[in-house]
N, C-alpha and C. Protein backbone atom coordinates (compact mmCIF):
# COMPACT_ATOMS: atom_id res chain seq x y z
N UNK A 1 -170.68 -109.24 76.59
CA UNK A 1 -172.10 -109.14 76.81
C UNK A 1 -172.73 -108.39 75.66
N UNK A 2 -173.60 -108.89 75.30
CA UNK A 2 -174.61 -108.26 73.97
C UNK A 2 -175.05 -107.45 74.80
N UNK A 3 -175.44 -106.03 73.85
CA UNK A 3 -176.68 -104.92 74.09
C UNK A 3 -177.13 -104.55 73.24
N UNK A 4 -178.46 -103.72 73.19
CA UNK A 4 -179.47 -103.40 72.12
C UNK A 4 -178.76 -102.28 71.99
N UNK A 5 -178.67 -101.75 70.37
CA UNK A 5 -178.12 -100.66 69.92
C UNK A 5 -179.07 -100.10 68.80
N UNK A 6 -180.04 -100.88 68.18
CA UNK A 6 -180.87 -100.27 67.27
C UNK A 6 -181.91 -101.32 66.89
N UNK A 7 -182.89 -100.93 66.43
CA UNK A 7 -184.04 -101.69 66.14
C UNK A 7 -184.12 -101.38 64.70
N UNK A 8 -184.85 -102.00 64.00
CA UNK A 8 -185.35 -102.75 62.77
C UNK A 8 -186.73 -102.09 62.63
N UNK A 9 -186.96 -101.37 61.39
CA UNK A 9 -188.50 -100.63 61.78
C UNK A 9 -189.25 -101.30 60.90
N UNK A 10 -188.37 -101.34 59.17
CA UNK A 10 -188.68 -101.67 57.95
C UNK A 10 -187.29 -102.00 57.09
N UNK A 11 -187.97 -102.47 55.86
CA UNK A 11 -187.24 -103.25 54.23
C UNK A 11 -186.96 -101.43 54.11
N UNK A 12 -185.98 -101.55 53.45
CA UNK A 12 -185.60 -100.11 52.43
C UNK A 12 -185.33 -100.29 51.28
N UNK A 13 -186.05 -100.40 50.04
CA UNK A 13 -185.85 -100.98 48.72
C UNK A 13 -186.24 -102.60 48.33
N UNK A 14 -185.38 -102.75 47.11
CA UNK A 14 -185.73 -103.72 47.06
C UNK A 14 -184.12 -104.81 47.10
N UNK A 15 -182.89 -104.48 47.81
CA UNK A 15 -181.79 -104.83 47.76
C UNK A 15 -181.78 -105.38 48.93
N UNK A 16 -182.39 -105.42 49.87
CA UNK A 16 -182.20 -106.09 51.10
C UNK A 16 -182.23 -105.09 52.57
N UNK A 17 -181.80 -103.59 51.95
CA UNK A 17 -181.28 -102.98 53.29
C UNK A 17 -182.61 -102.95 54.30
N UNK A 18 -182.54 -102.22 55.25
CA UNK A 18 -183.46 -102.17 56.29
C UNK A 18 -183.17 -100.97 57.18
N UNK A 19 -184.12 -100.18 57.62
CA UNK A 19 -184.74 -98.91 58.18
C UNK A 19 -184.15 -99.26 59.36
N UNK A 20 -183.43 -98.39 60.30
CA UNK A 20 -183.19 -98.61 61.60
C UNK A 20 -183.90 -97.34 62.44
N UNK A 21 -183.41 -97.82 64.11
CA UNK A 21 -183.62 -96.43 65.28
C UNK A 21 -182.31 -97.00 65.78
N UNK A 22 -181.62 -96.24 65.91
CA UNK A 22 -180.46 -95.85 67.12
C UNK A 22 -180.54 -95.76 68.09
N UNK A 23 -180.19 -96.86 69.41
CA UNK A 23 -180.44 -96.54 71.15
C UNK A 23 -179.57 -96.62 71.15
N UNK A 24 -178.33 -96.21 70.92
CA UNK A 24 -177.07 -95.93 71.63
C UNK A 24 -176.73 -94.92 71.62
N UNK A 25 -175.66 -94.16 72.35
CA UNK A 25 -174.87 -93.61 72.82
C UNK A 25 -173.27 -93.45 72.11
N UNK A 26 -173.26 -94.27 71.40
CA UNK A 26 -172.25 -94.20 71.00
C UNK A 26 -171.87 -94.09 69.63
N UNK A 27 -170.96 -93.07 69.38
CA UNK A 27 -171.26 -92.50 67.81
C UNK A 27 -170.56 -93.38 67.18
N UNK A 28 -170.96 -93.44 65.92
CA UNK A 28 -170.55 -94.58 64.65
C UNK A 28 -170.73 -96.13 65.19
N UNK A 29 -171.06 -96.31 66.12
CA UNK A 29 -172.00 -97.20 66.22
C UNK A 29 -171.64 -98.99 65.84
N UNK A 30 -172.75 -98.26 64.79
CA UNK A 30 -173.17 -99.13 63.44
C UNK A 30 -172.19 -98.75 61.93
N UNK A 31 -171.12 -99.45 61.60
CA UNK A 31 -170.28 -99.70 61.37
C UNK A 31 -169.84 -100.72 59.93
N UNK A 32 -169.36 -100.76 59.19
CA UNK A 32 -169.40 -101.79 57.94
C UNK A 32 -168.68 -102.84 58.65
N UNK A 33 -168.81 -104.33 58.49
CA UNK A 33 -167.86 -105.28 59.52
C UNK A 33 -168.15 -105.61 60.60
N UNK A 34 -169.05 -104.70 61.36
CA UNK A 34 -169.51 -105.30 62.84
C UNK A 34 -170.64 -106.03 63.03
N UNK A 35 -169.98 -106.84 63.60
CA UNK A 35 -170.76 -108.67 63.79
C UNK A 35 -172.19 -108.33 64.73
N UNK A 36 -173.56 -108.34 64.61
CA UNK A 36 -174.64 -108.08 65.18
C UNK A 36 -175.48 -109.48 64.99
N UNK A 37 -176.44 -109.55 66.35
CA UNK A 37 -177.30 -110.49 66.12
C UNK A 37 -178.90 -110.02 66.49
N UNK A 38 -179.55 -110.23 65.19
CA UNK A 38 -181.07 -109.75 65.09
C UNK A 38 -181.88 -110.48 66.07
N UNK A 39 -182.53 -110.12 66.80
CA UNK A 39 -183.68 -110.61 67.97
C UNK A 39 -184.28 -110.44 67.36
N UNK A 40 -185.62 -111.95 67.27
CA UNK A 40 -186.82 -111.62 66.81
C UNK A 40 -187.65 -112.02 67.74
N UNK A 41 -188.86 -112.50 67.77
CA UNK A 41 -189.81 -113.10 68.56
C UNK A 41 -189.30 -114.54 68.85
N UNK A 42 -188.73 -115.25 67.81
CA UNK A 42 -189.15 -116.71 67.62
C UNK A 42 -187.05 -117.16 67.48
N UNK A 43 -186.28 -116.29 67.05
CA UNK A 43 -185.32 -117.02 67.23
C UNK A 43 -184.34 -115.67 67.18
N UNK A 44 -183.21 -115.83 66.73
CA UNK A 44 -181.37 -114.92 66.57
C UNK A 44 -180.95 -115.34 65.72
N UNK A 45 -180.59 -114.10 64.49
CA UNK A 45 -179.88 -114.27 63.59
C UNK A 45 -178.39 -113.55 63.55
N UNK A 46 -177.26 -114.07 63.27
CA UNK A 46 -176.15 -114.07 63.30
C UNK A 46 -175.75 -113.01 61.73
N UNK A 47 -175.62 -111.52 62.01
CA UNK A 47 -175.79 -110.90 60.64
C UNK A 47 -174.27 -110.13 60.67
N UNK A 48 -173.49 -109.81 59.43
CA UNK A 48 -172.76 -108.75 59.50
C UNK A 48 -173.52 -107.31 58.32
N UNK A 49 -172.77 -106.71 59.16
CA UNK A 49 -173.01 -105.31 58.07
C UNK A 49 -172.23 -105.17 57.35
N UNK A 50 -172.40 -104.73 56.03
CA UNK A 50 -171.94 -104.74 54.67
C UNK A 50 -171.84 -103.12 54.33
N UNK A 51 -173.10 -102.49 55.11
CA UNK A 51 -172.65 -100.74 54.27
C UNK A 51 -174.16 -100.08 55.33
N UNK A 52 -173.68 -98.98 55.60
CA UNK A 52 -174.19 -98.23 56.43
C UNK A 52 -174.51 -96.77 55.75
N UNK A 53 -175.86 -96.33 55.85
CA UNK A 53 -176.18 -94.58 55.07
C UNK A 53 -177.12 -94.07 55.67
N UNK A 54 -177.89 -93.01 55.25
CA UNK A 54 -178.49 -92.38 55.81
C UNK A 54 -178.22 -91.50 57.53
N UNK A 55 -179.20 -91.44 58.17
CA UNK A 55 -178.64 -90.83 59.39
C UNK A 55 -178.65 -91.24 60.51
N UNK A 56 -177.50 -90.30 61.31
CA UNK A 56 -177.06 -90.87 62.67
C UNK A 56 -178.09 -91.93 63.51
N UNK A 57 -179.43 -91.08 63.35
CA UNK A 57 -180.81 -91.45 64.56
C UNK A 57 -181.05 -92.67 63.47
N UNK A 58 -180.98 -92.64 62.34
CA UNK A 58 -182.03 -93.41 61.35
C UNK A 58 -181.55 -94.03 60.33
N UNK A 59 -179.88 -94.76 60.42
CA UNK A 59 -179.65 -95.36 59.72
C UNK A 59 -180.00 -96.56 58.96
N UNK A 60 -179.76 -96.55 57.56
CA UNK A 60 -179.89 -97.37 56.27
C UNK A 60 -179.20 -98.58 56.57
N UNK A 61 -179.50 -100.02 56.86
CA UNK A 61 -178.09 -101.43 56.80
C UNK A 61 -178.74 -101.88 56.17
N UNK A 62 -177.54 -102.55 54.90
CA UNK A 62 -177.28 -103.29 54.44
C UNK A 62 -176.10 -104.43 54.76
N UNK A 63 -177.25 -105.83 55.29
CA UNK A 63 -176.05 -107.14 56.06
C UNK A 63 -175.63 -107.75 55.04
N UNK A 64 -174.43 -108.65 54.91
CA UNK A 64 -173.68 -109.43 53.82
C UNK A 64 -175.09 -110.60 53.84
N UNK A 65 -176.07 -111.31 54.87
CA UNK A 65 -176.30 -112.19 54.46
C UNK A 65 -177.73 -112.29 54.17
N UNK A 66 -178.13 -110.87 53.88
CA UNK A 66 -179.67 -110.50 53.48
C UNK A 66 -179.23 -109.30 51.95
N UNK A 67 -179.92 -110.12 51.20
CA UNK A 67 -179.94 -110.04 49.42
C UNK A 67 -180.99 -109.56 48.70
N UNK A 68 -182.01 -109.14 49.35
CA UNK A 68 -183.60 -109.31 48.84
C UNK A 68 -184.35 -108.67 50.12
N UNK A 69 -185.48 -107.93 49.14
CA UNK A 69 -186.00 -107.38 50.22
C UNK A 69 -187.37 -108.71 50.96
N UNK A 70 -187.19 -109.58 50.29
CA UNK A 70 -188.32 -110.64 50.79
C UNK A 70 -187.38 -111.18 52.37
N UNK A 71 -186.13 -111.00 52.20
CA UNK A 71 -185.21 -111.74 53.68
C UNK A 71 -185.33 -110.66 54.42
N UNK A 72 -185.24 -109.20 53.93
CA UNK A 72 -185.25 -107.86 54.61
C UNK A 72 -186.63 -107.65 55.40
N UNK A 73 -187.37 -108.30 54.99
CA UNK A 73 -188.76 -108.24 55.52
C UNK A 73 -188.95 -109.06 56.73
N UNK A 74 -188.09 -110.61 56.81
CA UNK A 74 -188.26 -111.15 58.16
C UNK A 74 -187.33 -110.26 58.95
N UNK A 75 -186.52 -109.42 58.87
CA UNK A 75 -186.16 -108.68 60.40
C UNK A 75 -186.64 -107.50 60.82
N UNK A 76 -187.90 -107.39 60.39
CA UNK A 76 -188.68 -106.09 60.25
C UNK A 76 -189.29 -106.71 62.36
N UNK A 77 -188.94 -105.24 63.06
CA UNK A 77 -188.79 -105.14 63.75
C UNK A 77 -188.01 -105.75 64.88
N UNK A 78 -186.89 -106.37 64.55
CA UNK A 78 -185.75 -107.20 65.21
C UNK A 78 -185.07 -106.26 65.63
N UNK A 79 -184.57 -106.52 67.22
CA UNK A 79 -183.91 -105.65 68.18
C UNK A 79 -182.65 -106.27 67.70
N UNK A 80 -181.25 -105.20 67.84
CA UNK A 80 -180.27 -105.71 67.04
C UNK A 80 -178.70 -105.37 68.01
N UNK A 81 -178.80 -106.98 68.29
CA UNK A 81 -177.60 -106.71 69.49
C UNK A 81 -176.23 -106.54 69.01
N UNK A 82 -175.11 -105.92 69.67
CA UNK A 82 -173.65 -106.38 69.87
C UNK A 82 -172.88 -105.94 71.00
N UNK A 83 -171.67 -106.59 71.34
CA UNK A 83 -171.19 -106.54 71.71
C UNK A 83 -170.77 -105.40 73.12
N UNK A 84 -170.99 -104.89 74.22
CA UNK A 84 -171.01 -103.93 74.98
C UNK A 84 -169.47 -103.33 74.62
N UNK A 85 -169.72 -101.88 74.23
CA UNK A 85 -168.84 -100.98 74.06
C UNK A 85 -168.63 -99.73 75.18
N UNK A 86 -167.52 -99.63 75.96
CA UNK A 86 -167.97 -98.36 76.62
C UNK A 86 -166.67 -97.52 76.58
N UNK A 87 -167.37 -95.99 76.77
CA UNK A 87 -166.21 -94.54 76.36
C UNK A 87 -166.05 -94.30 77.63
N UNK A 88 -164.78 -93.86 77.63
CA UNK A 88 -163.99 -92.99 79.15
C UNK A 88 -165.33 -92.47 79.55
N UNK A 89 -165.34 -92.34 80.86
CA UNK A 89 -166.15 -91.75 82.13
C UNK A 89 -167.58 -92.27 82.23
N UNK A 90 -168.30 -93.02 80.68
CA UNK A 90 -169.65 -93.56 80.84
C UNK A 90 -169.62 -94.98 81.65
N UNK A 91 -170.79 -94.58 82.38
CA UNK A 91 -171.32 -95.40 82.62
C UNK A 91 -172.39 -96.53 81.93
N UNK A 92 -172.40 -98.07 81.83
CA UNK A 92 -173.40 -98.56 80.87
C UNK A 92 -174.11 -99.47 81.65
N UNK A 93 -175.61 -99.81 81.68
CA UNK A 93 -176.64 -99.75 82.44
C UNK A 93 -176.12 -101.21 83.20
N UNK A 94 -175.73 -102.21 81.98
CA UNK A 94 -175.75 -103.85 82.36
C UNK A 94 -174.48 -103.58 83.86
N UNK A 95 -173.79 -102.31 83.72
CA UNK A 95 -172.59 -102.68 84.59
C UNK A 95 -172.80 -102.01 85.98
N UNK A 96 -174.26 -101.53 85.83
CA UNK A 96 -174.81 -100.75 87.49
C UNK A 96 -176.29 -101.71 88.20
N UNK A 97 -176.22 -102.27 87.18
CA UNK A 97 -177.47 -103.89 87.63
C UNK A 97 -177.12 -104.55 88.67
N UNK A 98 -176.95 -104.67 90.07
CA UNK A 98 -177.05 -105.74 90.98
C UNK A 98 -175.76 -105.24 91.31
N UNK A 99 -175.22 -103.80 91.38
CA UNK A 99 -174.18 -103.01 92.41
C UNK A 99 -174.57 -102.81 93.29
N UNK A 100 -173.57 -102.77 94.21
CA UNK A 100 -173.96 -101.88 95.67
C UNK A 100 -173.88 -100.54 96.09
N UNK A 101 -174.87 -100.34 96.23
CA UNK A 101 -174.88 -98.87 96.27
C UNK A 101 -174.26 -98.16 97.39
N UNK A 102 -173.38 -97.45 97.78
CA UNK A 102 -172.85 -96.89 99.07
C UNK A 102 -172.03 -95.05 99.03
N UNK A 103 -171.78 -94.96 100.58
CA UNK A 103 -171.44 -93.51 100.26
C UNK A 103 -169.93 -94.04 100.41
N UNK A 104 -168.90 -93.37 100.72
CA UNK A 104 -167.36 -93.51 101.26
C UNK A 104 -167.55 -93.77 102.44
N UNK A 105 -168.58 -93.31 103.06
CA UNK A 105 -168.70 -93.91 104.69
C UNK A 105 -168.56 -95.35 104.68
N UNK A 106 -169.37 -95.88 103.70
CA UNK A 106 -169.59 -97.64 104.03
C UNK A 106 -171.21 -97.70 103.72
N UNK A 107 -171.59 -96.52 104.53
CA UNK A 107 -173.27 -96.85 104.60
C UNK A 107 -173.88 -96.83 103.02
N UNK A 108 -174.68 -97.75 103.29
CA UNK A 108 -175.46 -98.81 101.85
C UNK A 108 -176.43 -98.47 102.07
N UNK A 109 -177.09 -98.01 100.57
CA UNK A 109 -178.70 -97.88 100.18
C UNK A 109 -178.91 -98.80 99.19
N UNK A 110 -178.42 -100.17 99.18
CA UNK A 110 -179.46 -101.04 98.21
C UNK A 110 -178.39 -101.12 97.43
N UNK A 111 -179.29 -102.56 96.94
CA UNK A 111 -178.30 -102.79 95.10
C UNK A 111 -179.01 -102.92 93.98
N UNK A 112 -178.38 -101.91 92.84
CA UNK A 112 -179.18 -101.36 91.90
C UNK A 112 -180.36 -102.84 91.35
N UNK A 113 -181.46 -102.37 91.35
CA UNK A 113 -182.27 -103.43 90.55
C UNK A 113 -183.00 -102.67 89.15
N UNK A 114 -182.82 -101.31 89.04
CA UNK A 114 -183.41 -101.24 87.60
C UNK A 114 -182.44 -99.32 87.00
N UNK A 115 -181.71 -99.40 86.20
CA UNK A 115 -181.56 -97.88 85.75
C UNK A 115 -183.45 -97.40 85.18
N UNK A 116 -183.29 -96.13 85.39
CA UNK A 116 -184.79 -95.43 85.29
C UNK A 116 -184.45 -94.16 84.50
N UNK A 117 -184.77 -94.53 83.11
CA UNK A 117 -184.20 -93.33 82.08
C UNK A 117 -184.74 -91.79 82.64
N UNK A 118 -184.38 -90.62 82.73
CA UNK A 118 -184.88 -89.47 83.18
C UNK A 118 -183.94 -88.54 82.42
N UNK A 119 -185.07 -87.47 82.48
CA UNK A 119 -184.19 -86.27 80.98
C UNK A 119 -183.67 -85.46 82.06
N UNK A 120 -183.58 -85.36 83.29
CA UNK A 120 -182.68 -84.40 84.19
C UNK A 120 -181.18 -85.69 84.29
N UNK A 121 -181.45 -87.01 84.96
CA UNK A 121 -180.85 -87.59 85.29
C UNK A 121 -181.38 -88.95 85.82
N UNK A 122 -180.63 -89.86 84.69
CA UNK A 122 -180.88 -91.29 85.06
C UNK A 122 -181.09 -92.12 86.14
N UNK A 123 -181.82 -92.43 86.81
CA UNK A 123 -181.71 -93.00 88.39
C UNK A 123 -181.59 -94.29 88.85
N UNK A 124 -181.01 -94.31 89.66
CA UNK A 124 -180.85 -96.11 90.24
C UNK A 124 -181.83 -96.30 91.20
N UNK A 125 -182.87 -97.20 90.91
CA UNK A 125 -183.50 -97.97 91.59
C UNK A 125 -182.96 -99.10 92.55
N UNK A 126 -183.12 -98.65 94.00
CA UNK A 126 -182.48 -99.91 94.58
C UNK A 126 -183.49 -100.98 94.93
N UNK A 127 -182.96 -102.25 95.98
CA UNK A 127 -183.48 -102.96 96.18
C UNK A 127 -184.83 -102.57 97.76
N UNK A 128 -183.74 -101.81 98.04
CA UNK A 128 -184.51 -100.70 99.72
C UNK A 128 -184.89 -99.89 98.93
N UNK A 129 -185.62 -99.30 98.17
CA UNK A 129 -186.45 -99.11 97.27
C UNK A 129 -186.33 -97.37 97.55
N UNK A 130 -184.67 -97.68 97.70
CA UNK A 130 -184.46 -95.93 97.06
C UNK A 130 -183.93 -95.60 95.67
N UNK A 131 -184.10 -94.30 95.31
CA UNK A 131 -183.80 -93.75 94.46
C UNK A 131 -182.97 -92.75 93.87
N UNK A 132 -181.48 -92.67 93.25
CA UNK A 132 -180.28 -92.19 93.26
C UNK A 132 -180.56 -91.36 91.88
N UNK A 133 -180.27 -90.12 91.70
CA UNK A 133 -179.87 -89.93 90.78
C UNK A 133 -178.38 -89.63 90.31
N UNK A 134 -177.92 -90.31 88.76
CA UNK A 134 -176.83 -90.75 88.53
C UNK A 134 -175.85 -89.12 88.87
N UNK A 135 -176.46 -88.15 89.10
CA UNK A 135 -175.40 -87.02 89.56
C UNK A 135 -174.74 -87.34 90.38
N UNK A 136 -175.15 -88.36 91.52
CA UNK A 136 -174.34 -88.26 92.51
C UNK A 136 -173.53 -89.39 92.67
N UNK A 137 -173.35 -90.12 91.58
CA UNK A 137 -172.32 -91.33 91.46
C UNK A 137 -171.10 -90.35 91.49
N UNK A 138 -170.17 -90.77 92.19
CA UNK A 138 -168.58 -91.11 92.28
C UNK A 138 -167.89 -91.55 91.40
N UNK A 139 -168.27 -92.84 91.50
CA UNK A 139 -167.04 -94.28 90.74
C UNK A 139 -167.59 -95.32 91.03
N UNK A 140 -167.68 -96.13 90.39
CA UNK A 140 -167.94 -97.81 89.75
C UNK A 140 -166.22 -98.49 89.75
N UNK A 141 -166.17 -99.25 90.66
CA UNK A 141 -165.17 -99.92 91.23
C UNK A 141 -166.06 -101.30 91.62
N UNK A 142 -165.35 -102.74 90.62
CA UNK A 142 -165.66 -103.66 91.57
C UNK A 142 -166.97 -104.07 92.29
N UNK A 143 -168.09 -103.58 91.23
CA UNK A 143 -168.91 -104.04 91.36
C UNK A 143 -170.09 -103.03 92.35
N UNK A 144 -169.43 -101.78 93.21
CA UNK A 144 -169.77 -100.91 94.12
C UNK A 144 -169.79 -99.58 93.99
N UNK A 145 -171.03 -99.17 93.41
CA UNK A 145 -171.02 -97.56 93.10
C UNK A 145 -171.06 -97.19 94.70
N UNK A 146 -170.00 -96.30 94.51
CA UNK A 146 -169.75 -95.26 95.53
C UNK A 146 -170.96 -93.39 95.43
N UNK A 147 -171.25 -93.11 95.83
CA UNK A 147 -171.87 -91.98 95.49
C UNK A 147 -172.32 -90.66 96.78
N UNK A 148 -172.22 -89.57 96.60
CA UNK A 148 -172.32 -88.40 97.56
C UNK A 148 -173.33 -87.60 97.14
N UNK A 149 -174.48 -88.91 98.04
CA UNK A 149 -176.53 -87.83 97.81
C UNK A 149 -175.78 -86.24 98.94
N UNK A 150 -176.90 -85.44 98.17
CA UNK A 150 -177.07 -83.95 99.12
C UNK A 150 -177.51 -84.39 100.41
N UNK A 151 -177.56 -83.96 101.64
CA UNK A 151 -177.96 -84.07 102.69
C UNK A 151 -179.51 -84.11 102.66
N UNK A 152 -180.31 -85.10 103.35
CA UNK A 152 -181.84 -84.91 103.20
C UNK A 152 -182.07 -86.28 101.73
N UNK A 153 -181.34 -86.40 100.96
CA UNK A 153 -182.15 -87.19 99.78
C UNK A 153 -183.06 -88.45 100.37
N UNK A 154 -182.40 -89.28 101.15
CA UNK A 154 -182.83 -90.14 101.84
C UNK A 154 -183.91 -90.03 102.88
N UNK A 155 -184.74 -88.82 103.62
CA UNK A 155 -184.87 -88.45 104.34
C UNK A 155 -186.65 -88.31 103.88
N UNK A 156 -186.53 -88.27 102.42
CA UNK A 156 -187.99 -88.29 102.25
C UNK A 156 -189.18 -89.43 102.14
């Protein structure tokens, strides 16, 4: 499964490279060799990376099949997918989309329909239109987050 890992802001020079933002999570990322495909409005381009600089948040790419900053200019703002990568204990959003939400009892509050970014803690939106925050996930087994709300969460 593709996911967005960085966007396209601007051209950087006149060699082809291009200005990024970093939405991932995951360090080094963006990589010399790793196969990405540029989202634009109107179609997907099939790019590799050739050389990677600047910084973590705001890396510099240069792709093998952009030469010029006139080609660097059509992926100026292209969302830039690959491949879903995930590290011991994370959780990644595409794999809590349309889970079932439950405690160890059995009893079900919904199946996730949207993660809801939050700077305390990420929350699952269910379909019974409650709201989990990811503290109290358990385990992701099979399609069924298990999770242990405080007494009362549900209650409001």
């Amino acid at each position: 499964m593709l996911i967005e890992v960085a966007r396209i802001t601007k051209p950087h020079g006149l060699a082809g490279e291009v200005q990024t933002v970093v939405i991932t999570n995951v360090p080094n990322r963006l990589k010399t060799g790793l196969r990405v495909v540029a989202r634009l409005a109107s179609n997907e381009i099939e790019l590799t990376i050739r050389s990677v600089k600047g910084t973590d948040a705001h890396p510099i790419i240069a792709f093998e099949e952009v030469r010029d900053r006139n080609e660097a200019e059509k992926l100026r703002m292209a969302r830039l997918l690959a491949e879903a990568e995930s590290i011991d204990g994370e959780l990644l959003v595409h794999e809590l989309i349309g889970a079932v939400v439950s405690e160890e009892s059995g009893r079900e509050w919904g199946t996730v329909t949207e993660v809801i970014a939050n700077p305390a803690s990420d929350i699952l939106a269910t379909d019974l239109g409650k709201f989990i925050p990811l503290v109290f996930v358990v385990s992701l087994k099979e399609n069924r987050i298990i999770v242990e709300p405080p007494e009362g969460l549900f209650d409001l």
